[in-house]
Protein backbone atom coordinates (compact mmCIF):
# COMPACT_ATOMS: atom_id res chain seq x y z
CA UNK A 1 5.57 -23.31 -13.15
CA UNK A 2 2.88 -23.50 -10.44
CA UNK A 3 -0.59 -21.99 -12.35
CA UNK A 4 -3.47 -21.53 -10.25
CA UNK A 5 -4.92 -23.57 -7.80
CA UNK A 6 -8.64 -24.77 -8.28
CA UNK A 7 -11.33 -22.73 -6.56
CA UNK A 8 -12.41 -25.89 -4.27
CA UNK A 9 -12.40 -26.24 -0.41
CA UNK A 10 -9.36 -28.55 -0.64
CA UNK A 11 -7.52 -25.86 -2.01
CA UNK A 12 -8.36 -22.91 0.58
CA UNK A 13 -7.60 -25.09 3.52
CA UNK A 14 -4.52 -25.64 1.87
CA UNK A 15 -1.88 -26.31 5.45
CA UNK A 16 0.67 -27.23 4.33
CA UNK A 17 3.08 -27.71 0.10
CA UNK A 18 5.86 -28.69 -0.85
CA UNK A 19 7.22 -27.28 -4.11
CA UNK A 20 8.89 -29.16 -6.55
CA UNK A 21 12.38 -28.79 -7.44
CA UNK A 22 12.17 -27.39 -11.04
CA UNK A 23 9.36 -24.57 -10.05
CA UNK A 24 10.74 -21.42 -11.43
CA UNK A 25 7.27 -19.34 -11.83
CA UNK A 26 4.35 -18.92 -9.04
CA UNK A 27 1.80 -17.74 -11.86
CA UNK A 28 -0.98 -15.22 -10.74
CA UNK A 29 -3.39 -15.92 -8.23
CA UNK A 30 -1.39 -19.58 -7.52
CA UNK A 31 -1.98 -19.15 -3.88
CA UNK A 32 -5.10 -16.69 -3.58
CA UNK A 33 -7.48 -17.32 -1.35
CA UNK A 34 -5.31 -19.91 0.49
CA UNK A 35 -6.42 -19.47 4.28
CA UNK A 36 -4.47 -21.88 6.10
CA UNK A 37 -1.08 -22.14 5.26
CA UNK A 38 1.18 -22.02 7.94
CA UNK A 39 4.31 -20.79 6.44
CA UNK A 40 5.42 -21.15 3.03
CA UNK A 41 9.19 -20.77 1.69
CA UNK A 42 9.75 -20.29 -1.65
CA UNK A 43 12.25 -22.50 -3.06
CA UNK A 44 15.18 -21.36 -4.32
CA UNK A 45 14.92 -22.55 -7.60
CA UNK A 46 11.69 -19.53 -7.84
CA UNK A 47 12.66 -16.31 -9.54
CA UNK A 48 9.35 -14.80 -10.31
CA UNK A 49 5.98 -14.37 -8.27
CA UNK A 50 3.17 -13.44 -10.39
CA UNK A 51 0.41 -10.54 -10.04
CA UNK A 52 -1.69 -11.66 -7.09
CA UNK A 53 -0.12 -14.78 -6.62
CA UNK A 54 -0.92 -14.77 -3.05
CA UNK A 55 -3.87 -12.39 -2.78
CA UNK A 56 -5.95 -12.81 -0.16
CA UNK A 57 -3.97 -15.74 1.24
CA UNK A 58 -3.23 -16.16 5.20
CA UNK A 59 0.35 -17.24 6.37
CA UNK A 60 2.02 -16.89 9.56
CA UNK A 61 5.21 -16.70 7.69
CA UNK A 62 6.62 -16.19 4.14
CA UNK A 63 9.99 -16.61 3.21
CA UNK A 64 11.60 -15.34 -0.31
CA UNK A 65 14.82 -17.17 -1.54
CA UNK A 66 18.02 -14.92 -2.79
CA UNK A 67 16.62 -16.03 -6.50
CA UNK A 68 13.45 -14.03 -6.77
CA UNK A 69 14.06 -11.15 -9.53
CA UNK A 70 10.25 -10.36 -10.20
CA UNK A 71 7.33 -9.61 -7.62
CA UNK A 72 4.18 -8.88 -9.74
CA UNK A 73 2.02 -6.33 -9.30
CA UNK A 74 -0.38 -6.83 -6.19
CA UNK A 75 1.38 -9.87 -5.49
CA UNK A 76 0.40 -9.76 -1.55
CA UNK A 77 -3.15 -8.56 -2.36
CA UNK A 78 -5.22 -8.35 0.70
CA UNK A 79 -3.00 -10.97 2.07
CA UNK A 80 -2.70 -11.29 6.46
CA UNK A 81 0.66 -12.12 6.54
CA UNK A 82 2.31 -12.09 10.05
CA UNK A 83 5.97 -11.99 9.42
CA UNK A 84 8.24 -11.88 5.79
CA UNK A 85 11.69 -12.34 5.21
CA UNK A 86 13.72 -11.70 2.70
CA UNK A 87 17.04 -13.38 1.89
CA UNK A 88 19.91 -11.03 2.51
CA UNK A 89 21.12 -12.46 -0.20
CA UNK A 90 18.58 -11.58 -2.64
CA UNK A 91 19.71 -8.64 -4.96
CA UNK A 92 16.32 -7.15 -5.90
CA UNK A 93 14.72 -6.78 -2.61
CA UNK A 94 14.86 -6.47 0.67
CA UNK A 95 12.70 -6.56 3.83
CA UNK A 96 12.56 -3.88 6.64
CA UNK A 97 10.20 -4.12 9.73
CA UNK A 98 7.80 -6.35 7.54
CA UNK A 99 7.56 -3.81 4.81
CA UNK A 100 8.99 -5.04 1.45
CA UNK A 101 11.33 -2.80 -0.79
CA UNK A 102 13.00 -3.14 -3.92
CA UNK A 103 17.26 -3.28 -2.56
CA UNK A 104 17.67 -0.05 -3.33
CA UNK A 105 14.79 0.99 -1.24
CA UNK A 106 13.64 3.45 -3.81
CA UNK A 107 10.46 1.14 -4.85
CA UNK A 108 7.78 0.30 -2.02
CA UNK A 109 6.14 -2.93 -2.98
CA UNK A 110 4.05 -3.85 0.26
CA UNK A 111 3.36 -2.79 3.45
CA UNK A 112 1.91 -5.69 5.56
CA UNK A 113 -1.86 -5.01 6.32
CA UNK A 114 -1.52 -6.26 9.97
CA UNK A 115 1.91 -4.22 10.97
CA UNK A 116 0.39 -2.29 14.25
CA UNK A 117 2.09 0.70 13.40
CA UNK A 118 -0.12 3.65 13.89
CA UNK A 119 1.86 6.11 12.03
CA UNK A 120 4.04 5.05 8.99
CA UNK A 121 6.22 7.25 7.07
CA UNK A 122 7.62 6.24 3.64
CA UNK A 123 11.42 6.44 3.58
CA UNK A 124 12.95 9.64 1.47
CA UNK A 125 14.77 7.34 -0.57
CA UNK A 126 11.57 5.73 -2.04
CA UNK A 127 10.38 7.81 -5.65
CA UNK A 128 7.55 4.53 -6.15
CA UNK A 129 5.06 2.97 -4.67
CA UNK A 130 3.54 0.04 -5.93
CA UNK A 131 -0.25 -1.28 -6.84
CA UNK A 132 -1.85 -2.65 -3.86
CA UNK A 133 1.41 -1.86 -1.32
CA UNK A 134 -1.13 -0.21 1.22
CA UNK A 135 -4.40 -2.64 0.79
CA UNK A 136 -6.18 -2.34 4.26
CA UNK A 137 -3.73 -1.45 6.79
CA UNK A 138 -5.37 -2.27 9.84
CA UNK A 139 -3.94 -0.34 12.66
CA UNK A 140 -2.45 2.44 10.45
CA UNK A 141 -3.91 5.91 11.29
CA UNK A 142 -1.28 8.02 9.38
CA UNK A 143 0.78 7.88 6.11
CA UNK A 144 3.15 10.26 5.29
CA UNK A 145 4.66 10.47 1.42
CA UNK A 146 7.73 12.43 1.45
CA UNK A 147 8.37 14.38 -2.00
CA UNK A 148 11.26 12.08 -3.13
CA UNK A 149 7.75 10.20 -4.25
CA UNK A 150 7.68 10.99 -8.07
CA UNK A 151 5.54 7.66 -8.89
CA UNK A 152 2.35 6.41 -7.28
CA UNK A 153 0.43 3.42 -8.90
CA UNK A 154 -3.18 2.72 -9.14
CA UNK A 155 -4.62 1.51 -6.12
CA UNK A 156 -1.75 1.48 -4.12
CA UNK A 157 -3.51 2.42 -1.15
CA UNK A 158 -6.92 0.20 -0.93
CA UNK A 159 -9.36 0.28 1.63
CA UNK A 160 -8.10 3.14 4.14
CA UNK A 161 -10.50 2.74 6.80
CA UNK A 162 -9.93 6.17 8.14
CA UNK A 163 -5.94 6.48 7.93
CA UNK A 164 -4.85 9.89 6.62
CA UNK A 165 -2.58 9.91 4.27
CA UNK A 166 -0.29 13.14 4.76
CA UNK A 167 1.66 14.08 1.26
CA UNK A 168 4.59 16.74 1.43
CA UNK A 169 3.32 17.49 -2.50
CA UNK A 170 1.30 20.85 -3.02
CA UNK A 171 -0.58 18.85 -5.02
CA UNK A 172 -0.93 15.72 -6.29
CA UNK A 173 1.80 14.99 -8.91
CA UNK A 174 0.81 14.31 -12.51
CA UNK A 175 3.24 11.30 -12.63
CA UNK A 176 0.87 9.32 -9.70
CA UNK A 177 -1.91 7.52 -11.38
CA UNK A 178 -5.68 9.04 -11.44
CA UNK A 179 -6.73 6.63 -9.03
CA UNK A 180 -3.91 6.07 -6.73
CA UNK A 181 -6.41 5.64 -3.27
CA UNK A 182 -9.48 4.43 -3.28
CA UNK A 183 -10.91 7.48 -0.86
CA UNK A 184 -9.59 11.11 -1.44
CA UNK A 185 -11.54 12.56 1.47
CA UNK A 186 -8.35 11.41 3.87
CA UNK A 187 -5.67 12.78 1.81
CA UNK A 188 -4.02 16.43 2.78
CA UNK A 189 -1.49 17.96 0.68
CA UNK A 190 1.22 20.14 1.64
CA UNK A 191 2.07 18.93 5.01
CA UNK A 192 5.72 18.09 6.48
């Protein structure tokens, strides 16, 4: 069980960690705020990353063992990551041009904030997309949800900029949570 780090210095210039053996749990916010950390593998022993657990962390490189059954909610957070893998062998999720999915690709959990992408669109097979799997997008001037999209969580796209977001839906669905985005005034409905 790794619990969160203090709040000191020491801890956001965290470079460098080497997890114990026996960790089976990175508890929310573990690794928030950690600015420094040039690549972090989770050991294989993991099997569940907590809500936030790496929010607003910096790492060149993350790398999930074949173990990991749970991603919480907003696990990534406002996290710079520069390149994710996934262990093919994991049978929850998957990795595809630095965007995570569940394995069946029908859940989006995060779409890494500096991916230079200008235009993105969500896969048909996806029906949910998770809290925070859009959170400041840098480069991204175009979304497109594709109706296979039945569930949208809150805040699951967080801090825009100007990016439209393009839905195939008339309308937005009564299934996607109230507050889904953070700024309506870029969202069109009905477009293909």
């Amino acid at each position: 069980l790794i619990e969160k780090l203090s709040d000191t210095s020491e801890t956001v210039a965290l470079e460098s960690l080497t997890l114990s053996k026996g960790v089976v749990t990175i508890e929310k916010e573990a690794f928030a705020n950690c600015i420094k950390l040039e690549s972090f593998i989770i050991p294989r022993t993991v099997t569940t990353i907590g809500d936030f657990a790496f929010a607003y962390a910096m790492i060149n490189k993350l790398i999930i063992n074949e173990n990991v059954t749970s991603i919480g909610n907003a696990a990534f957070y406002g996290s710079l990551l520069s390149n994710i893998e996934i262990s093919e062998n994991n049978a929850n999720y998957t990795v595809e041009e630095n965007v995570i999915y569940s394995k069946d690709k029908t859940t989006l959990v995060y779409y890494m904030s500096s991916k230079t992408n200008q235009e993105f669109t969500i896969p048909s097979s996806v029906t949910t997309i998770k809290e925070a799997a859009f959170y400041n997008p840098m480069l991204l001037g175009t979304i497109t949800i594709p109706n296979s999209v039945t569930t949208v969580e809150k805040n699951a796209f967080v801090l825009l900029k100007e990016a439209v977001v393009k839905c195939e839906q008339a309308s937005k669905p009564s299934t996607w949570d109230n507050e889904w985005i953070n700024n309506n005034e870029y969202v069109s409905w009905g477009t293909k």
